[in-house]
N, C-alpha and C. Protein backbone atom coordinates (compact mmCIF):
# COMPACT_ATOMS: atom_id res chain seq x y z
N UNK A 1 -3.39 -29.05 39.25
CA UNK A 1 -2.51 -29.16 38.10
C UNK A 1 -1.08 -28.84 38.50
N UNK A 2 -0.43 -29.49 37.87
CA UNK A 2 1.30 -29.36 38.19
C UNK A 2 1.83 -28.04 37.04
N UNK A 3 2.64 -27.39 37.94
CA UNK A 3 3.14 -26.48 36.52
C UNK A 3 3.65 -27.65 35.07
N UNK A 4 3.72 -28.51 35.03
CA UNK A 4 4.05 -29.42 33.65
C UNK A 4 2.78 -29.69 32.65
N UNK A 5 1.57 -29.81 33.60
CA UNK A 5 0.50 -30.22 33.05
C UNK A 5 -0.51 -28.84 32.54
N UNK A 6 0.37 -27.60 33.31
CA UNK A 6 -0.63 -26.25 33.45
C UNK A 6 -0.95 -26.00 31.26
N UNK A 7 -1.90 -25.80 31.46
CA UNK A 7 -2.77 -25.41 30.02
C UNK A 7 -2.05 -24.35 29.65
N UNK A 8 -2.00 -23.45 28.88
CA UNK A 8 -1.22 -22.33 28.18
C UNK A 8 -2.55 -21.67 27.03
N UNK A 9 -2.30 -20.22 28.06
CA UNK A 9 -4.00 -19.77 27.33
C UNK A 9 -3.39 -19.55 25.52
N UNK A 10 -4.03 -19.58 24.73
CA UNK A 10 -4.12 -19.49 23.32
C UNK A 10 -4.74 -17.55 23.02
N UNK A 11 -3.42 -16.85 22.47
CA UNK A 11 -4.07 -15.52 21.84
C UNK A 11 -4.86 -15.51 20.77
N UNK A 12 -5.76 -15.24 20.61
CA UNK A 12 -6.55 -15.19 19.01
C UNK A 12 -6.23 -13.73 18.04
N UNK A 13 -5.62 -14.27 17.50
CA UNK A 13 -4.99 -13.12 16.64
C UNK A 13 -6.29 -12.57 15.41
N UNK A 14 -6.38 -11.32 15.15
CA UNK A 14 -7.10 -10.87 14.25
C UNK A 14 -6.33 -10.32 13.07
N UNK A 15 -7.24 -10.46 11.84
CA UNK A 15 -6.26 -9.92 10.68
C UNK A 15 -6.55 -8.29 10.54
N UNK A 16 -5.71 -7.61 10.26
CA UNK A 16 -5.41 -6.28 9.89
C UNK A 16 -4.97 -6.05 8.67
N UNK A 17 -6.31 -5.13 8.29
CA UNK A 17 -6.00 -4.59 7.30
C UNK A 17 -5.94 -2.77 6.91
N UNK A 18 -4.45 -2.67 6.65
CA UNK A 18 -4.44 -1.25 6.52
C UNK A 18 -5.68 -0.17 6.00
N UNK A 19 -6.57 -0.99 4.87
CA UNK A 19 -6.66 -0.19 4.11
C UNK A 19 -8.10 0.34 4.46
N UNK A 20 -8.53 -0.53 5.62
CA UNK A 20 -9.57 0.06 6.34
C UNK A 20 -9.38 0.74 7.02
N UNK A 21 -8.42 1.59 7.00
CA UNK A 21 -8.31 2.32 8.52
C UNK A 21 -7.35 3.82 7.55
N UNK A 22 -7.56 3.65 6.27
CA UNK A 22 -7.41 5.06 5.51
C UNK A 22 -8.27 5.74 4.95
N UNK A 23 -8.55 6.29 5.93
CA UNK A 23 -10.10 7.43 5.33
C UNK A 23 -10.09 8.75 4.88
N UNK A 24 -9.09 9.15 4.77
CA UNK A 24 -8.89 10.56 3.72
C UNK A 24 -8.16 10.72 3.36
N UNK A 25 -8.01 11.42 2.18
CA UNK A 25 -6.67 11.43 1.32
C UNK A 25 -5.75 12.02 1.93
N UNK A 26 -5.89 12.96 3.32
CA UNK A 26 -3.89 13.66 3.92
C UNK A 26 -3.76 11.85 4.67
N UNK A 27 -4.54 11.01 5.08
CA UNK A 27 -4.14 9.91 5.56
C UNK A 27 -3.41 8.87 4.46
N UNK A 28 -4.14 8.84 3.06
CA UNK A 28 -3.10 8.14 2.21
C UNK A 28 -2.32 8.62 1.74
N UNK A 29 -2.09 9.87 1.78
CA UNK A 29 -1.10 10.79 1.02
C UNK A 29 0.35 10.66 2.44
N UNK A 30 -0.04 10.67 3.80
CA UNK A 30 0.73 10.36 4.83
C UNK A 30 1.43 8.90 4.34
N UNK A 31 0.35 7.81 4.40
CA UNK A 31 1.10 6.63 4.63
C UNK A 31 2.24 6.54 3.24
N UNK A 32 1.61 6.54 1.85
CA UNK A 32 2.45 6.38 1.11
C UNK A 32 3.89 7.04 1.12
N UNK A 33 3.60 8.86 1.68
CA UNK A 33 4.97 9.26 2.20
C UNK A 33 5.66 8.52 3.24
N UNK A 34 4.90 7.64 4.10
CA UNK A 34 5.70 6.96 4.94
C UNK A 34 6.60 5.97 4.19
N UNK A 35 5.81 5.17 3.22
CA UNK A 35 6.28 4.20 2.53
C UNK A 35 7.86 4.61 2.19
N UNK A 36 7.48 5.62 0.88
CA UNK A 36 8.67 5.96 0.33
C UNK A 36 9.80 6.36 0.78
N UNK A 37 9.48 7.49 2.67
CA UNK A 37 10.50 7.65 3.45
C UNK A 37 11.37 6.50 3.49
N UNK A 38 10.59 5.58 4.20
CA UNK A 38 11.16 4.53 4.75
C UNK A 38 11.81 3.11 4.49
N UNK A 39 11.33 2.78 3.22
CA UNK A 39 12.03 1.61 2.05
C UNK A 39 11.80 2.20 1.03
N UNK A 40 12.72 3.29 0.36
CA UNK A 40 12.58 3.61 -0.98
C UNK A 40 13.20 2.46 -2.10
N UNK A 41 14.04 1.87 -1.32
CA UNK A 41 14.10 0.69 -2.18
C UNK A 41 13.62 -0.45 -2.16
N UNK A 42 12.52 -0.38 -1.65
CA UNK A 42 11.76 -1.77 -1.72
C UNK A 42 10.31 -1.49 -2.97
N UNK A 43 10.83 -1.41 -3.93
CA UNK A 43 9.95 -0.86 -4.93
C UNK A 43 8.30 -2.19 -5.04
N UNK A 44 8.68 -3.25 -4.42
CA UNK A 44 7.25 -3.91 -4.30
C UNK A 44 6.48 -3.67 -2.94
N UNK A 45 7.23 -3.00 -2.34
CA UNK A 45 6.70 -2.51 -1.14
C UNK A 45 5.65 -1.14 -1.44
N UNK A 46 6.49 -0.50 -1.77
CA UNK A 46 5.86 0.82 -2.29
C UNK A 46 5.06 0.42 -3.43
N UNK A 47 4.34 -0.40 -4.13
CA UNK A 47 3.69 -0.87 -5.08
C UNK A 47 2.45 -1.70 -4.40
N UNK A 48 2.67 -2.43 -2.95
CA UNK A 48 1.82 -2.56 -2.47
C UNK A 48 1.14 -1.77 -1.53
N UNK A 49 1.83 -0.68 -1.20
CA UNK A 49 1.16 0.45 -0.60
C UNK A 49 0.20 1.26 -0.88
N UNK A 50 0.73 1.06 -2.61
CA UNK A 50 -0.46 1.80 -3.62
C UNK A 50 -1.56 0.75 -3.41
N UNK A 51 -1.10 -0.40 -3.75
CA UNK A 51 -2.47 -1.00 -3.76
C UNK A 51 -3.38 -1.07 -2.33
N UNK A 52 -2.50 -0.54 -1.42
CA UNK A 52 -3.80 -0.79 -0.11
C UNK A 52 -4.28 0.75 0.14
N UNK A 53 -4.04 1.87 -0.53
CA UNK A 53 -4.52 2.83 -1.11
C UNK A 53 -5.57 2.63 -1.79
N UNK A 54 -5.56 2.26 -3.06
CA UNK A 54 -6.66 2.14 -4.32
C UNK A 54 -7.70 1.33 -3.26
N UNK A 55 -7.21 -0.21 -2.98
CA UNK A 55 -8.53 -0.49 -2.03
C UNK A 55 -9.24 -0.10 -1.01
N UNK A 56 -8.22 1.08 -0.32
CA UNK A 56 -9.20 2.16 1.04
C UNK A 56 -10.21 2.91 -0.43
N UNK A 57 -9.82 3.85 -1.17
CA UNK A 57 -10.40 4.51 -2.34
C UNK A 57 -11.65 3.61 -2.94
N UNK A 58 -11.47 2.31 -2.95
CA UNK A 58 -11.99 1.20 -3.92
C UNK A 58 -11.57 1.05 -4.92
N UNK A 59 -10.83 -0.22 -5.30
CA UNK A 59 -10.37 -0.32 -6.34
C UNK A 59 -10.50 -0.70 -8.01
N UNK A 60 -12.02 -0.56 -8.07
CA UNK A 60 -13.15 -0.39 -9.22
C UNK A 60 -13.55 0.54 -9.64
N UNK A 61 -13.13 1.79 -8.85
CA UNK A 61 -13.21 3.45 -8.98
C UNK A 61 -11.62 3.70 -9.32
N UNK A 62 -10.64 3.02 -9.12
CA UNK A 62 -9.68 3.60 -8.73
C UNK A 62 -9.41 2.43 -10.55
N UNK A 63 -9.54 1.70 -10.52
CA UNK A 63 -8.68 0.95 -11.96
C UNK A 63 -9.64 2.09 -13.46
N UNK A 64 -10.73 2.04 -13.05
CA UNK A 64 -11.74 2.86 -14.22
C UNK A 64 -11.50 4.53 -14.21
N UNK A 65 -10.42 4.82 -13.52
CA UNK A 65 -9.57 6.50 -13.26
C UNK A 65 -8.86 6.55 -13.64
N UNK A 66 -7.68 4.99 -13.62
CA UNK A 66 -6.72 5.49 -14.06
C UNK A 66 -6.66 4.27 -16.09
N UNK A 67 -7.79 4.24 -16.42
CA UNK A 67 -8.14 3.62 -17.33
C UNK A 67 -7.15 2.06 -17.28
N UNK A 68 -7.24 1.37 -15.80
CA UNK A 68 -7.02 -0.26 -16.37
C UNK A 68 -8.30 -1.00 -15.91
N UNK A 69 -7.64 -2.17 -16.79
CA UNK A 69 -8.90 -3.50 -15.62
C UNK A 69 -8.53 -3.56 -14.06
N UNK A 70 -9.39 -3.74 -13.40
CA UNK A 70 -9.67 -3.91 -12.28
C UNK A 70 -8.37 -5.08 -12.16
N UNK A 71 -8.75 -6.19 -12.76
CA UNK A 71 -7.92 -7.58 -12.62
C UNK A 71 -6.36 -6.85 -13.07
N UNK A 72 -6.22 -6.29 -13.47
CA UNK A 72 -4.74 -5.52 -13.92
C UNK A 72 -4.07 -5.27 -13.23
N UNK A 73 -4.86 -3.85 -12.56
CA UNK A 73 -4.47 -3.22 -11.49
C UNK A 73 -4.25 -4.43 -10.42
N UNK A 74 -4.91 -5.18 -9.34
CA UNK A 74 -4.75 -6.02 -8.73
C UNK A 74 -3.72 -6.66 -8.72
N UNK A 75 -3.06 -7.34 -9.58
CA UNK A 75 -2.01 -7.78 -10.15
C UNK A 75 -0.31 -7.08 -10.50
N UNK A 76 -0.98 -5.86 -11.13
CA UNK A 76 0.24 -4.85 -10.93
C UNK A 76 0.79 -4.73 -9.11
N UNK A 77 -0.78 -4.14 -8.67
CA UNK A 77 -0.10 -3.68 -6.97
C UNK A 77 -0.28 -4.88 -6.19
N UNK A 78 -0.09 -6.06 -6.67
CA UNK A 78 0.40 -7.37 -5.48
C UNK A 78 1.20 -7.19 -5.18
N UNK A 79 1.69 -8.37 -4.31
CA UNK A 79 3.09 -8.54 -3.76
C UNK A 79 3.93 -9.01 -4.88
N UNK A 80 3.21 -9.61 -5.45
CA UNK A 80 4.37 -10.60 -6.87
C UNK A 80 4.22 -9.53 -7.82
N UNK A 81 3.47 -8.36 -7.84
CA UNK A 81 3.36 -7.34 -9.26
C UNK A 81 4.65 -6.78 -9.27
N UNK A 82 5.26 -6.07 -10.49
CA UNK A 82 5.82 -5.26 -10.97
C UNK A 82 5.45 -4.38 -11.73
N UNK A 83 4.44 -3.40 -11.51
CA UNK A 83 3.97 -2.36 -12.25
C UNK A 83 4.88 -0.94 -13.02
N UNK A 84 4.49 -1.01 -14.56
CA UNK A 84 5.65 -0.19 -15.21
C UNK A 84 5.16 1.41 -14.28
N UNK A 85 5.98 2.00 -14.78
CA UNK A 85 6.48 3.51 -13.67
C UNK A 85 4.72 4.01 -15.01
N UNK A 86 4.53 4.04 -15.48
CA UNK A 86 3.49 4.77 -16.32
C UNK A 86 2.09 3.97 -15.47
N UNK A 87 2.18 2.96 -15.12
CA UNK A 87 1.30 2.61 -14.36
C UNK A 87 1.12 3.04 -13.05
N UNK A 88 2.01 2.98 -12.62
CA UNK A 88 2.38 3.78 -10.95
C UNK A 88 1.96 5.48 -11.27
N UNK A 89 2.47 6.08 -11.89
CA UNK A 89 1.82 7.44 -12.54
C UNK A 89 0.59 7.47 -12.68
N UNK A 90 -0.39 6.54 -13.40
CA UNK A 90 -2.01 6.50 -13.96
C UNK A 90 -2.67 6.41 -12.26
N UNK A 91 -2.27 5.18 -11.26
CA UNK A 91 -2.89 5.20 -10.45
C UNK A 91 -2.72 6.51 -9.35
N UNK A 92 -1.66 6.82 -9.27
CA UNK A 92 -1.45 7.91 -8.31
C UNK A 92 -2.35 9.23 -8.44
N UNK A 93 -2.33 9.28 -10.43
CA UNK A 93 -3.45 10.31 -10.60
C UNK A 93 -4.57 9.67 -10.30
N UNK A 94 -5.34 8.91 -10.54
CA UNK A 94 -6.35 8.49 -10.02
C UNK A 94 -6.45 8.09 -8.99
N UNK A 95 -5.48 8.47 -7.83
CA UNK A 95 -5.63 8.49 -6.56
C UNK A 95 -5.64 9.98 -5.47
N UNK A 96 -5.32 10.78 -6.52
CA UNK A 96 -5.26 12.05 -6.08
C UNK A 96 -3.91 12.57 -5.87
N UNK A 97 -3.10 11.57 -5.83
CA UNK A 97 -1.69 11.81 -5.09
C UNK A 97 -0.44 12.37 -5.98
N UNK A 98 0.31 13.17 -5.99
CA UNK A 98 1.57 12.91 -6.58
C UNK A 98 2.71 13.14 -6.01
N UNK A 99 3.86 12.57 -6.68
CA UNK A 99 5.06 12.29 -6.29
C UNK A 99 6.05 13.92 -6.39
N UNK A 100 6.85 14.03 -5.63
CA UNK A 100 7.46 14.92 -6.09
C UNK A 100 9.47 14.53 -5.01
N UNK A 101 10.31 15.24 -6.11
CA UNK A 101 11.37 15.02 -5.99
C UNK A 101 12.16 15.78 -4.47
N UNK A 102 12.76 15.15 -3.84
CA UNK A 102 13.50 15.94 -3.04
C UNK A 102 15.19 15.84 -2.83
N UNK A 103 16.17 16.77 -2.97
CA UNK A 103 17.36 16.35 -2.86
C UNK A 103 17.69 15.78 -0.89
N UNK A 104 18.43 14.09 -1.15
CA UNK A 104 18.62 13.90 -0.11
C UNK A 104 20.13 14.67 0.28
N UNK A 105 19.91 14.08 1.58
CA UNK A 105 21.11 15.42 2.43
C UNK A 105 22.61 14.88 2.11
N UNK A 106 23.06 14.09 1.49
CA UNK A 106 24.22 13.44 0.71
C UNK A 106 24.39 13.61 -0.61
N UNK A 107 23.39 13.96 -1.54
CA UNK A 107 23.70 14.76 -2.72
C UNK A 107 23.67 13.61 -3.83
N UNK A 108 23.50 12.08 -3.40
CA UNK A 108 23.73 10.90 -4.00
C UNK A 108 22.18 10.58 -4.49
């Protein structure tokens, strides 16, 4: 074979999913603090973080905790959701987790 004709091996990529690989709550209670560290303004970001939370948790335990539908919840923590802040509150309690305030080092 000529280097022109040489084949080009093919990587097989696998899908990853976070939410298998969060198995106790200091691990989701970590990532979501990662979340919020790190794009606090990406509020659908941090909305889908929850949701790959609720689905490590299961998210049929986790919508019937924080009293929604399953199909609700799903929808709230997509990528296209916008879940109201009282919703983000219901699941967090029914995730074990809560939020708490910190002053950043600029005072803004």
């Amino acid at each position: 074979m000529t280097k022109a004709t040489k084949r080009v091996q093919r990587t097989k990529a696998i899908s990853y999913d976070v939410a298998e690989h969060l198995r106790t709550p200091d691990e989701m209670a970590a990532y979501l603090d990662a979340w919020l560290e790190e794009a606090p303004d990406d509020p659908s970001g941090i909305a889908r973080a929850l949701g790959d939370v609720a689905r490590a948790k299961g998210m049929s335990q986790v919508a019937k905790d924080a009293g929604l539908s399953r199909e609700s919840l799903y929808r709230a923590l997509s990528a296209e959701g916008n879940p109201s802040f009282a919703t983000v509150l219901k699941v967090a309690k029914a995730l074990g987790v809560r939020f708490h305030a910190q002053a950043t080092s600029s005072g803004v």
